[in-house]
Protein backbone atom coordinates (compact mmCIF):
# COMPACT_ATOMS: atom_id res chain seq x y z
CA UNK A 1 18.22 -28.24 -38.97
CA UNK A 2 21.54 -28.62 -40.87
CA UNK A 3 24.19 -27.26 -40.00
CA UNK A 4 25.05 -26.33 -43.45
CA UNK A 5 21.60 -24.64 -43.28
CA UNK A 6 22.17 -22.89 -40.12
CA UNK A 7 25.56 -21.30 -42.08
CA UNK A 8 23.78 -19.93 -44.57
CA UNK A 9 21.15 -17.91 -42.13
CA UNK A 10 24.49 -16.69 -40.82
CA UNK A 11 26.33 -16.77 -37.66
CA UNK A 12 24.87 -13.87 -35.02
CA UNK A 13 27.46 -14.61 -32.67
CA UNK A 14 31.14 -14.93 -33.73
CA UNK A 15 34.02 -12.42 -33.36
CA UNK A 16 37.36 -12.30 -34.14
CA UNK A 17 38.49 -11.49 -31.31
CA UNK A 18 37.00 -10.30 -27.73
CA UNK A 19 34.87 -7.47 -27.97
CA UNK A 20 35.85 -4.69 -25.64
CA UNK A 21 33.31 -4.65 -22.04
CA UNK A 22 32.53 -8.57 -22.47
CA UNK A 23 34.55 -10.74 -20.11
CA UNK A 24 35.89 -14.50 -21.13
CA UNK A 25 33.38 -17.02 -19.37
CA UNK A 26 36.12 -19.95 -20.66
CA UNK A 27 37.66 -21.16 -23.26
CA UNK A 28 38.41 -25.25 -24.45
CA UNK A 29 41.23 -26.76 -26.94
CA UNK A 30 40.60 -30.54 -28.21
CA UNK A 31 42.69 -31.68 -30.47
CA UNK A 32 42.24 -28.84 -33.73
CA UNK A 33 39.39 -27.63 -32.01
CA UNK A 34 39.46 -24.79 -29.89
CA UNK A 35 36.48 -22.42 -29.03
CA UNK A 36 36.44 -19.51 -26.51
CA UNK A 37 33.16 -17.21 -25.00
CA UNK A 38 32.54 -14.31 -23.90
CA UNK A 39 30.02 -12.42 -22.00
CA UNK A 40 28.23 -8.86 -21.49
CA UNK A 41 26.53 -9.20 -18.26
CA UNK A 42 24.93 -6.18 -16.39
CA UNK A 43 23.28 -7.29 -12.97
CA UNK A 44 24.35 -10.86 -12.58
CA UNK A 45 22.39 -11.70 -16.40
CA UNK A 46 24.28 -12.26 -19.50
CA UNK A 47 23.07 -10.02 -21.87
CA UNK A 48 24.95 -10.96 -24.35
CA UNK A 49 27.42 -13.69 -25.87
CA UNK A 50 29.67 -14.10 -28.82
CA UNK A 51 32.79 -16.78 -29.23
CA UNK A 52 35.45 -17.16 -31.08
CA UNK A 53 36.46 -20.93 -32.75
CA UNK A 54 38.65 -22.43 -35.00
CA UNK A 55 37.70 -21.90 -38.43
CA UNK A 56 37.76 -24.88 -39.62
CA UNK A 57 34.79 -26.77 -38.09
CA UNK A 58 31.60 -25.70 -39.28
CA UNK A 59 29.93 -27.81 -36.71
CA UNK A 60 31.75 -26.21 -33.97
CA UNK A 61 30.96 -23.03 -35.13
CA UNK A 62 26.76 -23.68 -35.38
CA UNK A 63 27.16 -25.34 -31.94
CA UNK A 64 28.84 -22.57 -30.46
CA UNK A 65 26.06 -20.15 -32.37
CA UNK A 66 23.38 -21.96 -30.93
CA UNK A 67 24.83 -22.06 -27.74
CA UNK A 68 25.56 -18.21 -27.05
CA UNK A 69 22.07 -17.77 -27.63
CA UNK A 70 20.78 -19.84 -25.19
CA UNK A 71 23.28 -18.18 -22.79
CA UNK A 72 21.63 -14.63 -23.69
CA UNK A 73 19.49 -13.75 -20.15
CA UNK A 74 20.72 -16.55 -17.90
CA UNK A 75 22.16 -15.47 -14.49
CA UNK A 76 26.24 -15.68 -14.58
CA UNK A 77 26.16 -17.96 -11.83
CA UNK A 78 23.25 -20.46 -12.98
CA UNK A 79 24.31 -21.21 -16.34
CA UNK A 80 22.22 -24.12 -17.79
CA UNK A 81 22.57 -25.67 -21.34
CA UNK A 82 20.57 -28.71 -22.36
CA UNK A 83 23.02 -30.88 -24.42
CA UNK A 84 20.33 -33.03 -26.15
CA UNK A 85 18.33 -29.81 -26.76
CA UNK A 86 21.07 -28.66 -28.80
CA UNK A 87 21.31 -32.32 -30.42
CA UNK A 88 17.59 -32.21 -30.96
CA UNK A 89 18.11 -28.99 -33.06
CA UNK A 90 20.21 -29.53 -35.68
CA UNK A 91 18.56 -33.35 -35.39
CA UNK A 92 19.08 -33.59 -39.02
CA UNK A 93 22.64 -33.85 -39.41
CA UNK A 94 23.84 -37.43 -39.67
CA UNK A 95 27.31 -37.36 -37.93
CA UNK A 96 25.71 -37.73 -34.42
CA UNK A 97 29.11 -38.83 -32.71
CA UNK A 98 30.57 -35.59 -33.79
CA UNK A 99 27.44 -33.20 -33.20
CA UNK A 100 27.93 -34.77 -29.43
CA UNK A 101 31.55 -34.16 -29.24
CA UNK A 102 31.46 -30.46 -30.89
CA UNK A 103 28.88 -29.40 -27.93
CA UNK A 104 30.88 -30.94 -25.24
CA UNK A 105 33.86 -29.13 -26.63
CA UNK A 106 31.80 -25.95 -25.72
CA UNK A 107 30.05 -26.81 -22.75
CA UNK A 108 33.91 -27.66 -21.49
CA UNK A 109 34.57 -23.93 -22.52
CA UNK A 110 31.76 -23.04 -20.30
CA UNK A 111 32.52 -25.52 -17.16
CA UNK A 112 29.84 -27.28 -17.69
CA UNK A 113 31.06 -30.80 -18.16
């Protein structure tokens, strides 16, 4: 998928600002890029995740989508992303280099690099 395409579906998971009963699982700034998450969890699983990003990086923003998904149902203290699953989704955008770099940005945010 593009992530121009994935934009136009519409973003399920970002907030302006942290919504009130999630906590912030971590936040990352690179350069202009800065993206934060937070969590709902209720018996060690996340039930739910939203971020917030820098406006100005539509890949970050898809990335950062994609990834609060995946984070939906994992246990708080196993959290597992796949970084070339991500890559492997929006596989059709042609700036690999900064696909790669926009998902470590959030897996950074999430301790996970």
């Amino acid at each position: 998928m593009k992530v121009s395409e994935y934009h136009k579906q519409g973003l399920k998971n970002r907030v302006e600002e942290q919504p009130e009963g999630y906590q912030i699982l971590g936040s990352h700034k690179e350069g202009v890029h800065q993206v934060t998450c937070f969590v709902k969890v209720e018996d060690d699983k996340i039930i739910d995740a939203k971020y917030t990003s820098s406006k100005r990086c539509k890949k970050l923003m898809a990335v950062a989508d994609v990834i609060c998904e995946k984070l939906k149902s994992q246990n708080i203290d196993n959290i597992s992303i796949d970084k070339n699953e991500i890559l492997e989704f929006f596989k059709e955008e042609k700036e690999k280099d900064k696909m790669e770099n926009r998902i470590d940005i959030v897996l950074k945010a999430l301790n996970l690099v």
